[in-house]
N, C-alpha and C. Protein backbone atom coordinates (compact mmCIF):
# COMPACT_ATOMS: atom_id res chain seq x y z
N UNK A 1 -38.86 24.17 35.07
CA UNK A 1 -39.14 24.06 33.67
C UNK A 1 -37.94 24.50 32.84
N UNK A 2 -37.47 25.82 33.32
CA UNK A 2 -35.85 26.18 32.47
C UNK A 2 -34.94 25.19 32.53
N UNK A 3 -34.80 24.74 33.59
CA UNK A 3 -33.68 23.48 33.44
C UNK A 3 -34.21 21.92 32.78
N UNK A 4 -35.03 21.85 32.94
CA UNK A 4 -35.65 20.68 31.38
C UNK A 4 -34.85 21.14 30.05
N UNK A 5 -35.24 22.32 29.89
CA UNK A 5 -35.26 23.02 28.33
C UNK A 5 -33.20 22.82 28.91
N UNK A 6 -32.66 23.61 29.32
CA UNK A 6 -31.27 23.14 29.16
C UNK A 6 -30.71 22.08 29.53
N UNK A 7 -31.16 21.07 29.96
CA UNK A 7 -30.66 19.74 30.30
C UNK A 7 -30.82 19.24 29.33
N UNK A 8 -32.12 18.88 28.39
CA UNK A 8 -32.37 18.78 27.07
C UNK A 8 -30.93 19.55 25.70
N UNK A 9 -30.99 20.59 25.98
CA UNK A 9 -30.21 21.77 24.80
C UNK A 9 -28.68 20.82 25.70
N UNK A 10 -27.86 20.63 26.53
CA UNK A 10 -27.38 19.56 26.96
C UNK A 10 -27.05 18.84 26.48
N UNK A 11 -27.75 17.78 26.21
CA UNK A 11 -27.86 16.17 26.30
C UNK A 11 -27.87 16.03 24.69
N UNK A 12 -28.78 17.25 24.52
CA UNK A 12 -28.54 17.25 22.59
C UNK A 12 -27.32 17.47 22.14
N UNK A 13 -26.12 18.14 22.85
CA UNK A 13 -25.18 18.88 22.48
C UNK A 13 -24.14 18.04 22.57
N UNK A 14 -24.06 17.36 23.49
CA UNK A 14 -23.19 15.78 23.93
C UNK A 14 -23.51 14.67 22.85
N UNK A 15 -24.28 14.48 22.72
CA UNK A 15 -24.99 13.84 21.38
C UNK A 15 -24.38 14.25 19.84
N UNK A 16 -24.61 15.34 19.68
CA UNK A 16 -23.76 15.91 18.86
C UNK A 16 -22.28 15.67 18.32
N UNK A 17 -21.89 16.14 19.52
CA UNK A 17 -20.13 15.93 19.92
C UNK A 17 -19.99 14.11 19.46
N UNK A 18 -20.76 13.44 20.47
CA UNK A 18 -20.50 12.31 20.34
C UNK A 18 -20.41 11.49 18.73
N UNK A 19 -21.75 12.08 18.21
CA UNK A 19 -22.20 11.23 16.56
C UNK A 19 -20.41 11.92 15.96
N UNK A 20 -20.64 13.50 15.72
CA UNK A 20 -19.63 13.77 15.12
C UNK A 20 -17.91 12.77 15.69
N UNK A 21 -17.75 12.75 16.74
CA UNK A 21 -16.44 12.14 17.25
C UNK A 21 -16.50 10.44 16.39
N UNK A 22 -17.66 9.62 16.29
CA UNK A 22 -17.92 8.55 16.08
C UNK A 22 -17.20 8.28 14.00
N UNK A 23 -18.19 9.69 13.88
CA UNK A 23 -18.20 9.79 12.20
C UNK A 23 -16.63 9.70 12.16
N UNK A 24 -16.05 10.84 12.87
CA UNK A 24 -14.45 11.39 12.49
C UNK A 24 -13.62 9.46 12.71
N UNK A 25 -14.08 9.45 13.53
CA UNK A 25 -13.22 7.48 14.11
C UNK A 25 -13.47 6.97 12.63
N UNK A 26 -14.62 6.67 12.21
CA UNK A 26 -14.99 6.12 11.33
C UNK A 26 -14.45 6.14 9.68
N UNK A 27 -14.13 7.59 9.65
CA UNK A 27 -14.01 8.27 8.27
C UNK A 27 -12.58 7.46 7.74
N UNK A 28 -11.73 7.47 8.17
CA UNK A 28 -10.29 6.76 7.75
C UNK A 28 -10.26 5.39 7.35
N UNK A 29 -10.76 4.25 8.18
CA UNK A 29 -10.86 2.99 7.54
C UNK A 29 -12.31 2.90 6.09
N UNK A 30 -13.49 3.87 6.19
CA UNK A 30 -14.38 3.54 5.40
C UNK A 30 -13.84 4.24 4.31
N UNK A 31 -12.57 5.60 4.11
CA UNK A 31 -12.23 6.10 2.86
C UNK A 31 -11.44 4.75 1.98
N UNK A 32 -10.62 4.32 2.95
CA UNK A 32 -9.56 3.24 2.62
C UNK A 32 -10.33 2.14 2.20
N UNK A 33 -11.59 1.58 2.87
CA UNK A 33 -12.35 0.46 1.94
C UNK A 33 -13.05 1.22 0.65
N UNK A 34 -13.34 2.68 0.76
CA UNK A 34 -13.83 3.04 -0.42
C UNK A 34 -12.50 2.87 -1.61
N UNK A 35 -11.79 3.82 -1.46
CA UNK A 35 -10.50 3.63 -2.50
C UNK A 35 -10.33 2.16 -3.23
N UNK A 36 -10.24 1.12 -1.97
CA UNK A 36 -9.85 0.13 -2.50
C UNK A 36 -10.97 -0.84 -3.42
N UNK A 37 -11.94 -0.43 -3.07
CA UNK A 37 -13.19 -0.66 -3.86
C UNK A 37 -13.41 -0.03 -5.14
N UNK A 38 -13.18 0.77 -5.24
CA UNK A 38 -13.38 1.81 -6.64
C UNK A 38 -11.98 2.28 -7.37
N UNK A 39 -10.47 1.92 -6.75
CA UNK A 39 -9.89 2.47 -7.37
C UNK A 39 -9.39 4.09 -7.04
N UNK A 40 -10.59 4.83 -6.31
CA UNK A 40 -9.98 6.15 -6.38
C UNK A 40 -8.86 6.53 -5.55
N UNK A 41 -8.40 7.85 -6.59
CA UNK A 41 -7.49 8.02 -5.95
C UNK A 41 -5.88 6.50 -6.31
N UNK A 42 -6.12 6.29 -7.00
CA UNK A 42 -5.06 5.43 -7.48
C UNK A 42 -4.59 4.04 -6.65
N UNK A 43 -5.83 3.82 -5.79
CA UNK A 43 -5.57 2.86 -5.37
C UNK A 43 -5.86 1.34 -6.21
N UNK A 44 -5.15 0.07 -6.30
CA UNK A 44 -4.96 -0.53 -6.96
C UNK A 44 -6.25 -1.78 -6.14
N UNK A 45 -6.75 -2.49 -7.28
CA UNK A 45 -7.97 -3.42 -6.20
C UNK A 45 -6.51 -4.67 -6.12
N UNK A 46 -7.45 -5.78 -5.64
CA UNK A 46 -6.84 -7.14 -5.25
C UNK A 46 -7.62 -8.16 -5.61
N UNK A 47 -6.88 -9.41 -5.76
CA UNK A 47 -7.12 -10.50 -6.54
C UNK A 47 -6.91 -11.82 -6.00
N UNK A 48 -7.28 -12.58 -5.84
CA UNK A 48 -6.57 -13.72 -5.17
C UNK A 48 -5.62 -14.91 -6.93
N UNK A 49 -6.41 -14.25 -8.06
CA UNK A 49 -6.17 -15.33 -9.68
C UNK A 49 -6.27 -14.41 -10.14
N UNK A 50 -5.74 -14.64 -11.09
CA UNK A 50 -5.49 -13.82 -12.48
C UNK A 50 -6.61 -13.53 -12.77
N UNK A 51 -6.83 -12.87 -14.40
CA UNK A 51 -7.95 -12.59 -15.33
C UNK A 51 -8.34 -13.74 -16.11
N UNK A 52 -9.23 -13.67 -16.15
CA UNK A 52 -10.03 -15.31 -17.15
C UNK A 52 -9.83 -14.82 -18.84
N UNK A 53 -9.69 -13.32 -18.98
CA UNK A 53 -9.76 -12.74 -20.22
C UNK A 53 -8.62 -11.83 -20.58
N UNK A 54 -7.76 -12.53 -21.48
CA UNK A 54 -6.49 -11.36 -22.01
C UNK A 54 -6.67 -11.61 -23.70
N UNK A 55 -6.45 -10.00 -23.35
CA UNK A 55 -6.69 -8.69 -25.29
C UNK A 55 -5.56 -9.49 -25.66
N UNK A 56 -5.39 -8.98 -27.03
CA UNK A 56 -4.38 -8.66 -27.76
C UNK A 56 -3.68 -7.30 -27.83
N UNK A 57 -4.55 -6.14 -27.41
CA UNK A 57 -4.00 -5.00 -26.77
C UNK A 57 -2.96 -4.89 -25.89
N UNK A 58 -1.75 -4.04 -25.67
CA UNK A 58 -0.82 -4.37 -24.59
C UNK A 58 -1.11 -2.47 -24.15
N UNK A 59 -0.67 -3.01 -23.00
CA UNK A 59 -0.21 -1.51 -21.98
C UNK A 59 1.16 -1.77 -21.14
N UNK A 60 1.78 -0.11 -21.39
CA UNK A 60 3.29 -0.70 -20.18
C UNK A 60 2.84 -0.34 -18.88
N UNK A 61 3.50 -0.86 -18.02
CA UNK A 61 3.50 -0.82 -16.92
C UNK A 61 4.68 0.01 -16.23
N UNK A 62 4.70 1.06 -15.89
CA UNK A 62 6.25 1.54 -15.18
C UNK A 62 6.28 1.00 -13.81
N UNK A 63 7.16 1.60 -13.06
CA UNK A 63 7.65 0.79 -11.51
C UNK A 63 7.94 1.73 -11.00
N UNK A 64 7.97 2.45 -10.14
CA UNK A 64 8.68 3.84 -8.88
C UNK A 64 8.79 3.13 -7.92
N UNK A 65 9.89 3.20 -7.33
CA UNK A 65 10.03 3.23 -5.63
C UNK A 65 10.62 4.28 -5.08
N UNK A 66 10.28 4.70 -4.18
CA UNK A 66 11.08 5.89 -3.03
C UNK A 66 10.73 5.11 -1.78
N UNK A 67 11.73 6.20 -0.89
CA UNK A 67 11.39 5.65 0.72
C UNK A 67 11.46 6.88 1.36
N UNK A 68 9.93 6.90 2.87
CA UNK A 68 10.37 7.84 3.45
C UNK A 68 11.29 8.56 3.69
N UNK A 69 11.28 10.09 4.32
CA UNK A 69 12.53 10.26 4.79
C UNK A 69 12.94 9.56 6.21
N UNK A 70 14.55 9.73 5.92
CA UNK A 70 15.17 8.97 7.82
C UNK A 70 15.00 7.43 7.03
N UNK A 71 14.36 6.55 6.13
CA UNK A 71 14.31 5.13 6.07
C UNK A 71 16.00 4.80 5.37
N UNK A 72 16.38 3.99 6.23
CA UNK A 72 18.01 3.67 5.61
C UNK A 72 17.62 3.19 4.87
N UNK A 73 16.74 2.15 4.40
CA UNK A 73 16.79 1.16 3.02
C UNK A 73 17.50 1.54 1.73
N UNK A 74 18.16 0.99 1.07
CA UNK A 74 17.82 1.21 -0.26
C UNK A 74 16.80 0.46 -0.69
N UNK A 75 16.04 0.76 -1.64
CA UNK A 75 14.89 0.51 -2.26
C UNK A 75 14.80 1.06 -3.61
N UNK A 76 14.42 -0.11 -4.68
CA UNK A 76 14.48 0.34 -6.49
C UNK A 76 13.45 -0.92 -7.03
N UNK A 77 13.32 -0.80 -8.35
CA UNK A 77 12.72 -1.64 -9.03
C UNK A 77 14.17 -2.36 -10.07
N UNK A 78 13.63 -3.18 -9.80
CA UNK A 78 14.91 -4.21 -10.46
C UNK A 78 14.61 -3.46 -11.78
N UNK A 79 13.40 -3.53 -12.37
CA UNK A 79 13.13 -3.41 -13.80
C UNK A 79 12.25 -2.13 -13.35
N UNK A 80 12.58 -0.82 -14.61
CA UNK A 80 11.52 0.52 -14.84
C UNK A 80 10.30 -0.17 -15.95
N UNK A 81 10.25 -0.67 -16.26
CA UNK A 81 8.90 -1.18 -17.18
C UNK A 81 8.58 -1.94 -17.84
N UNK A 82 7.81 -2.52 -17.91
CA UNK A 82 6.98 -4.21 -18.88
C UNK A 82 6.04 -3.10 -19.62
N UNK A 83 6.26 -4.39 -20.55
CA UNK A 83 4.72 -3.96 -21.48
C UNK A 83 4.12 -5.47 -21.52
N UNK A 84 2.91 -6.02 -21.25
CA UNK A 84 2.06 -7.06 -21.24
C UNK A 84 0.78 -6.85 -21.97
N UNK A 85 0.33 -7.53 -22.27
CA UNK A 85 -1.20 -7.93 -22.74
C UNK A 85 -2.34 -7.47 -21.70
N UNK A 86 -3.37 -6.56 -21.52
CA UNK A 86 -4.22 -6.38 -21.17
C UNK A 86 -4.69 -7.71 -20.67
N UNK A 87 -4.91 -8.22 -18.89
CA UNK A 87 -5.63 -9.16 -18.64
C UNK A 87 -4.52 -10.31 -18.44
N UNK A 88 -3.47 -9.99 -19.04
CA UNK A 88 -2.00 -11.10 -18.72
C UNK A 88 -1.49 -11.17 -17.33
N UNK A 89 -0.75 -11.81 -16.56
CA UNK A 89 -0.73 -11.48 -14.99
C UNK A 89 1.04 -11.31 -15.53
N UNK A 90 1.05 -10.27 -15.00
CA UNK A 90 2.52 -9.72 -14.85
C UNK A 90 3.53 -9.81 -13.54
N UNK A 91 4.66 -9.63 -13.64
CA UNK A 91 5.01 -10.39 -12.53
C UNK A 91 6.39 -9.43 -12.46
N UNK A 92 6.52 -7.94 -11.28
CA UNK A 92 7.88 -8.03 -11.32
C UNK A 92 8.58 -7.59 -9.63
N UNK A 93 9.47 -7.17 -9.87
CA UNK A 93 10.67 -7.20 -8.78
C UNK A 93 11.16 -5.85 -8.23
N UNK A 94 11.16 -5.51 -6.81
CA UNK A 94 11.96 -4.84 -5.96
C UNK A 94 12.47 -5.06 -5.50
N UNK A 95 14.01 -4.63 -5.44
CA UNK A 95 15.14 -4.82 -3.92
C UNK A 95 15.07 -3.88 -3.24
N UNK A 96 15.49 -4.57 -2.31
CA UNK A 96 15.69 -4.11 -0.75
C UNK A 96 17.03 -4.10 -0.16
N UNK A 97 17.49 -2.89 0.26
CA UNK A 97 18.99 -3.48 1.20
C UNK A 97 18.70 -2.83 2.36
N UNK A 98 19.06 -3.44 3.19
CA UNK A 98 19.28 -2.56 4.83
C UNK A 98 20.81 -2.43 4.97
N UNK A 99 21.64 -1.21 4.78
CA UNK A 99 22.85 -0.98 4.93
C UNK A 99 23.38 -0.95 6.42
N UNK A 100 22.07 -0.57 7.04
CA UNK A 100 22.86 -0.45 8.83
C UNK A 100 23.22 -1.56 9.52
N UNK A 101 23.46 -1.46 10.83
CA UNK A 101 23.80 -2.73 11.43
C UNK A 101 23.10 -3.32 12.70
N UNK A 102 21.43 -2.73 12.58
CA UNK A 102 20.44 -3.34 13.38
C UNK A 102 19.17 -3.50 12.34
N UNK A 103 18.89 -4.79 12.98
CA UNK A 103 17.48 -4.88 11.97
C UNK A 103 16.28 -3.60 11.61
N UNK A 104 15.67 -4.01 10.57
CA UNK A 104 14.94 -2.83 10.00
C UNK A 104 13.49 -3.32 9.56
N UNK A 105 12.54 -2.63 10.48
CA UNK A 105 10.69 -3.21 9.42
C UNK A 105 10.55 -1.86 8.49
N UNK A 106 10.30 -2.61 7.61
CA UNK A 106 9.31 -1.44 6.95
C UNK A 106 8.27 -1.92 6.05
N UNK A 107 7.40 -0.76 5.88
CA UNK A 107 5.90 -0.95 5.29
C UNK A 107 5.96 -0.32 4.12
N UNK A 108 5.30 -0.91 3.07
CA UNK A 108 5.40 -0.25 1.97
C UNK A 108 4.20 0.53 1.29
N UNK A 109 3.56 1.58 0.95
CA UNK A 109 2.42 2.12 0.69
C UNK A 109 2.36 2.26 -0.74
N UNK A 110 1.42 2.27 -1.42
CA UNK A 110 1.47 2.22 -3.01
C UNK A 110 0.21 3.02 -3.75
N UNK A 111 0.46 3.31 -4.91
CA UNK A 111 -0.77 3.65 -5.55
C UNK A 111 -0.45 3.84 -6.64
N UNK A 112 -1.27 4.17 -7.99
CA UNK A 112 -1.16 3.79 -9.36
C UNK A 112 -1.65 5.23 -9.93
N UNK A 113 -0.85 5.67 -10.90
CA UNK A 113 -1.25 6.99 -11.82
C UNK A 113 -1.34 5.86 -13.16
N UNK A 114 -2.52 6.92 -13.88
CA UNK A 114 -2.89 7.43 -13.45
C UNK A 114 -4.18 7.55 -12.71
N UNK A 115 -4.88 8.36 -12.43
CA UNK A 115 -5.77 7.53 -10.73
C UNK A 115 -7.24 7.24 -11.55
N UNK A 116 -7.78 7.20 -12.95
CA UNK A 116 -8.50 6.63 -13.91
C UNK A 116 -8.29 5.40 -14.11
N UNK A 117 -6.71 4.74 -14.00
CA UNK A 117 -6.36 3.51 -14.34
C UNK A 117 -6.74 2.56 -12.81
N UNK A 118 -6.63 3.42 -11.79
CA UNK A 118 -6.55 2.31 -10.32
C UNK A 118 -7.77 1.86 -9.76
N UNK A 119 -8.74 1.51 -10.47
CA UNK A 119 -10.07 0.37 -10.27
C UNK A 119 -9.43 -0.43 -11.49
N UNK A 120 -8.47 -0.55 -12.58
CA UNK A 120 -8.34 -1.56 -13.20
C UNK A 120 -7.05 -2.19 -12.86
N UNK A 121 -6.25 -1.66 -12.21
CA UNK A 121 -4.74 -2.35 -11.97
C UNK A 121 -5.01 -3.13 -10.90
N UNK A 122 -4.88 -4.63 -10.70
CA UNK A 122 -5.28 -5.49 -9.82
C UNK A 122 -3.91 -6.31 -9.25
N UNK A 123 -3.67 -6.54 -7.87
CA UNK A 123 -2.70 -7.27 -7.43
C UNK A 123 -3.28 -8.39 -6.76
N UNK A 124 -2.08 -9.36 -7.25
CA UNK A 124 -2.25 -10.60 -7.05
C UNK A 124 -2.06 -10.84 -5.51
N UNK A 125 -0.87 -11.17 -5.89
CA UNK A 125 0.31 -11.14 -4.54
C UNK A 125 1.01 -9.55 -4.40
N UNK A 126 1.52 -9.12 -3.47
CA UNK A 126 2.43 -8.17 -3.16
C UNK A 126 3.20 -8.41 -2.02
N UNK A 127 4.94 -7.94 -2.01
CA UNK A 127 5.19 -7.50 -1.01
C UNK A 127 4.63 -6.53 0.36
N UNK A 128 3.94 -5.92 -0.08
CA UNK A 128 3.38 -4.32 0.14
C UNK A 128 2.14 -5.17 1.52
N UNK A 129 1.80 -6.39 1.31
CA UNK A 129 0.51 -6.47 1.71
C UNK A 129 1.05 -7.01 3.22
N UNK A 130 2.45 -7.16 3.55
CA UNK A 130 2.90 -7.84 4.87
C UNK A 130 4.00 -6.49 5.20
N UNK A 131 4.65 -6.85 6.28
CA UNK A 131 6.12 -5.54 6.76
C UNK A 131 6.66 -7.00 5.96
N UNK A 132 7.66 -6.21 6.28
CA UNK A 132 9.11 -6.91 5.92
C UNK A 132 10.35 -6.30 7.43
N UNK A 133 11.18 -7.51 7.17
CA UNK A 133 12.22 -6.93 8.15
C UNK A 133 13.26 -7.62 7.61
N UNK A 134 13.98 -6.40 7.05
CA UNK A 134 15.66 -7.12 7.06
C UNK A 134 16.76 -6.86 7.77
N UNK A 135 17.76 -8.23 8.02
CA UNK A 135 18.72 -7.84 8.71
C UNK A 135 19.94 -6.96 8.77
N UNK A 136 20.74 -6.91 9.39
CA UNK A 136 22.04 -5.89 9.04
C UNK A 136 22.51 -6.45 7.53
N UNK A 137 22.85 -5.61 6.97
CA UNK A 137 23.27 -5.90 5.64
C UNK A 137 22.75 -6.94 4.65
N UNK A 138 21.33 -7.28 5.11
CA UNK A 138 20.62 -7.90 4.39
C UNK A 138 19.92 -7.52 2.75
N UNK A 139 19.93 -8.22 1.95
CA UNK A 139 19.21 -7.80 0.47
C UNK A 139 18.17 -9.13 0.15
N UNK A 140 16.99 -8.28 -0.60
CA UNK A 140 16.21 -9.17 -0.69
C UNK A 140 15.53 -8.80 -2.36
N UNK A 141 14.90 -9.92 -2.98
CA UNK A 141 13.94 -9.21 -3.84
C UNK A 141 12.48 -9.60 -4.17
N UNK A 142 11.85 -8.69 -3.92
CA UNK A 142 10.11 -8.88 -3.28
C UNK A 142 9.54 -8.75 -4.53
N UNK A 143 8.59 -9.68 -4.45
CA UNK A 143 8.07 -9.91 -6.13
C UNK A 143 6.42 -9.02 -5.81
N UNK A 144 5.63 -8.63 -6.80
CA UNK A 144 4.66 -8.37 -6.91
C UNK A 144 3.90 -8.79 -8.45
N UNK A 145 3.04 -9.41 -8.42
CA UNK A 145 1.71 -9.98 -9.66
C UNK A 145 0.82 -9.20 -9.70
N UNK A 146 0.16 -9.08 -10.94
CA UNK A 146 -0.25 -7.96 -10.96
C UNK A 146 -1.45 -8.45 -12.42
N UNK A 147 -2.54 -7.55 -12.80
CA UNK A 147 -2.78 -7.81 -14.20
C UNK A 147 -3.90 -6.44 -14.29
N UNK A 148 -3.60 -6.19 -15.70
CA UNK A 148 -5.00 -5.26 -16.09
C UNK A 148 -5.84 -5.80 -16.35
N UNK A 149 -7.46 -4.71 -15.31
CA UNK A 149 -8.72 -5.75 -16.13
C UNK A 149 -8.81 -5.14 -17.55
N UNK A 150 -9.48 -6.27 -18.46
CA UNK A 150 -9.77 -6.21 -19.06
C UNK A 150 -11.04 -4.83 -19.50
N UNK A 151 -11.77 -4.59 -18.58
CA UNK A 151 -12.88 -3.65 -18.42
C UNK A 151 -12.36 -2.61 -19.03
N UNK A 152 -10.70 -2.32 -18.64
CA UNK A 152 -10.50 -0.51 -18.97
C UNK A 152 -10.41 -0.60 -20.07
N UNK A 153 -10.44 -1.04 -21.07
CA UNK A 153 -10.84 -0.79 -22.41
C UNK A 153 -11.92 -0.14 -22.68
N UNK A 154 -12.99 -0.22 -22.01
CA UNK A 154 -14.70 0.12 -22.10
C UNK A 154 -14.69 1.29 -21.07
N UNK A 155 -13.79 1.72 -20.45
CA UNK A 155 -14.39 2.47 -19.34
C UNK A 155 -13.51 4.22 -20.05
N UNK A 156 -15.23 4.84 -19.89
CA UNK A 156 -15.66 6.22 -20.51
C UNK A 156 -14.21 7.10 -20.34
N UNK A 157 -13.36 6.69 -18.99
CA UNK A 157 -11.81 7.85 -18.92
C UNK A 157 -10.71 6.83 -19.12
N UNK A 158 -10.61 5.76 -18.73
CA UNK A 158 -9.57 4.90 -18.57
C UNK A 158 -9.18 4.38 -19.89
N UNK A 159 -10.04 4.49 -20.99
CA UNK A 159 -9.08 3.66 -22.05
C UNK A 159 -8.57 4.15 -22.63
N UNK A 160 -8.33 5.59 -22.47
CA UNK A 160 -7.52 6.04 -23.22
C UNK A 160 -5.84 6.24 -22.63
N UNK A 161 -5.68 5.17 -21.78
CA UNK A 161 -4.72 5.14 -20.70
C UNK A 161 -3.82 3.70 -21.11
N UNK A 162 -2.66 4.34 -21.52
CA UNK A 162 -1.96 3.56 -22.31
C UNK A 162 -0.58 3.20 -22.03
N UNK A 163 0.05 3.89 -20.52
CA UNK A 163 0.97 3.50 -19.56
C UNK A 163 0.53 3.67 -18.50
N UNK A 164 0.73 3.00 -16.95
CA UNK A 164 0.40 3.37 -15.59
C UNK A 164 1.55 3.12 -15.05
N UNK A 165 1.57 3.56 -14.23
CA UNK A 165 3.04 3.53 -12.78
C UNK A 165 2.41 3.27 -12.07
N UNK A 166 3.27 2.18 -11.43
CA UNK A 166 3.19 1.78 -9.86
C UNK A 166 4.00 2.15 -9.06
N UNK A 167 3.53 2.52 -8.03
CA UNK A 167 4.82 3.44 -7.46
C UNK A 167 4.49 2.97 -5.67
N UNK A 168 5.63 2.75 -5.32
CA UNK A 168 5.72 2.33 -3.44
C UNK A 168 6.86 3.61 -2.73
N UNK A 169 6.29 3.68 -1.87
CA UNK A 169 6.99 4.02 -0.57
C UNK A 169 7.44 3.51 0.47
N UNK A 170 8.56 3.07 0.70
CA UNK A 170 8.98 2.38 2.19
C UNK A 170 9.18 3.29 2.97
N UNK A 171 8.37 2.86 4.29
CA UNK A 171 8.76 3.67 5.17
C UNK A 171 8.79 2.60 7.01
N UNK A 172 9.56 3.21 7.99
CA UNK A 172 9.74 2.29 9.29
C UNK A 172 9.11 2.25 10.09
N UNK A 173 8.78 0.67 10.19
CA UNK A 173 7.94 0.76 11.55
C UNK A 173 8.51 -0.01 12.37
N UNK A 174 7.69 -0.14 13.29
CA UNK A 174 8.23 -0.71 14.56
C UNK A 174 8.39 -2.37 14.17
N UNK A 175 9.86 -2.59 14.92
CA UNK A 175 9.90 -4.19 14.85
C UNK A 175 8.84 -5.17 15.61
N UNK A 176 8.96 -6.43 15.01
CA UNK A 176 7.22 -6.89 15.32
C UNK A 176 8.46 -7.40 16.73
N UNK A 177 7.51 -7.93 17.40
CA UNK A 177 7.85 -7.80 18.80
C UNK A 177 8.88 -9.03 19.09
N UNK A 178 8.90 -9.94 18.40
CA UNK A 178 9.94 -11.41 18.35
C UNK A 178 11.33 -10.95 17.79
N UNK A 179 11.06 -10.01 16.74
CA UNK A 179 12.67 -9.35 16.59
C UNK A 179 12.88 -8.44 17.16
N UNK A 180 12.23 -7.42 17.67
CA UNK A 180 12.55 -6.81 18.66
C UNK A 180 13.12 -7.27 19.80
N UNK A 181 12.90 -8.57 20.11
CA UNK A 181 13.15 -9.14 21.70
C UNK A 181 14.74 -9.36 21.08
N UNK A 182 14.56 -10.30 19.96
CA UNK A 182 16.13 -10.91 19.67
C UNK A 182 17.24 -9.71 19.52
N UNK A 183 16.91 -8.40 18.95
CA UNK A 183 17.57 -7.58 18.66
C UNK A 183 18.02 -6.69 19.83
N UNK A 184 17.04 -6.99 21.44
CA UNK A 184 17.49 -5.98 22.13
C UNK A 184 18.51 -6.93 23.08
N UNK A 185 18.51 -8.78 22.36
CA UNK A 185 19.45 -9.46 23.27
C UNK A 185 20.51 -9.28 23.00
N UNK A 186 20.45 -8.80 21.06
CA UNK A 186 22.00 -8.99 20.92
C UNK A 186 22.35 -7.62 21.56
N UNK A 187 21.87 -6.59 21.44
CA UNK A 187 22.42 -5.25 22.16
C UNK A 187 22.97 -5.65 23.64
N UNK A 188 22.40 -6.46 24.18
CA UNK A 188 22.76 -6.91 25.77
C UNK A 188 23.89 -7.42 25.51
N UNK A 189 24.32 -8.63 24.84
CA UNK A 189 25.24 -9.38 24.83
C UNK A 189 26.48 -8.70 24.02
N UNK A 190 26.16 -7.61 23.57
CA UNK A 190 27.27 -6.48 23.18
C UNK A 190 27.96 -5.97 23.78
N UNK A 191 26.83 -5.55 24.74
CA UNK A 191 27.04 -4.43 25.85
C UNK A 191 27.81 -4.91 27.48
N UNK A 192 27.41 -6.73 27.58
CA UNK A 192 28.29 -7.45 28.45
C UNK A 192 29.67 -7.57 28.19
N UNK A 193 29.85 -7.63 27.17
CA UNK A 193 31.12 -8.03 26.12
C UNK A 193 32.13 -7.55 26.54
C-alpha cells in the first residue's frame, strides 16, 4: 500500500517537471506571437498593403541602427527622419557594408519606442524579415515600408505620441549553407595556391 501512495507522489512529480518543462519550451515563441500581435513591448505588427485611410495629421518617424558587438558591418540609416501623414506608407533606407574579406550573414532585430506606439507602426516589406549576406567589400541598401495606423489617434496612451524610432540591430549568423559551401571552396583554392 506505501508504495502505491509513492509511486503515485512519483508519477505526479514527473508530471509536474514535465507540464512545467513543456510551458518553459513554449513560453518564447507564444511571447513573440504575443508582442507581435499587440505591439508590446515595441514590437512593430505587419502588413502585406498599405492603409485604406490617411489623416491630414503627420508624425516623424526617426531611424537607429547599431550592430552587435564583434559584427564587422557597417550599418546606418541613409536618412535620421521623415515626417509623413498618419496612414501614408513610408518608405526608407539602410546601408550595409561588409569591410572584411569573407562573406558575412546577418540578422537584423528591431523594435519601435515608443512601446505605446508599436501595435500602430506597421511594416510592409522589410529587410529585417530575411538574413542578408554580403560579400567581401560588398554595400548594399535595404529598403523598409512602413505606415501608421490610423487607430493611434484614438488610442487612450498612443496619441499623444508624436515621433517614434525605429531602431535595428545587426547581428551574425551563420552562413546559409550554399555560401558557406562556396566560401569554404574559395578558402581551399587559396590554400592550394
Amino acid at each position: 500500500m506505501a508504495m502505491d501512495a509513492k509511486t503515485r507522489t512519483v508519477t505526479r512529480l514527473v508530471g509536474v517537471v514535465v507540464l512545467m518543462g513543456g510551458l518553459a519550451w513554449a513560453s518564447v515563441p507564444f511571447y513573440d506571437w504575443f508582442c507581435r500581435v499587440t505591439g508590446f513591448g515595441g514590437t512593430p505588427g505587419v502588413a502585406t498593403a498599405g492603409s485604406d485611410q490617411i489623416l491630414d495629421k503627420t508624425i516623424k518617424i526617426r531611424f537607429d541602427g547599431s550592430k552587435e558587438r564583434g559584427m564587422p558591418w557597417e550599418f546606418k540609416p541613409l536618412a535620421r527622419e521623415v515626417e509623413i501623414r498618419i496612414g501614408e506608407t513610408g518608405l526608407a533606407f539602410y546601408e550595409a557594408y561588409n569591410p572584411t574579406d569573407r562573406p558575412i550573414a546577418g540578422q537584423a532585430s528591431y523594435n519601435v519606442t515608443p512601446y505605446e506606439a508599436g501595435g500602430f507602426f506597421t511594416k510592409i516589406d522589410c529587410f529585417c524579415f530575411t538574413e542578408q549576406v554580403l560579400q567581401p567589400g560588398e554595400r548594399v541598401e535595404m529598403p523598409v515600408s512602413f505606415y501608421v495606423d490610423p487607430e493611434i489617434v484614438t488610442d487612450r496612451d498612443a496619441k499623444y505620441t508624436h515621433t517614434i524610432t525605429l531602431s535595428y540591430t545587426f547581428y551574425e549568423i551563420d552562413l546559409p549553407q550554399e555560401q558557406a559551401s562556396l566560401a569554404q571552396d574559395a578558402e581551399n583554392d587559396k590554400n592550394t595556391n
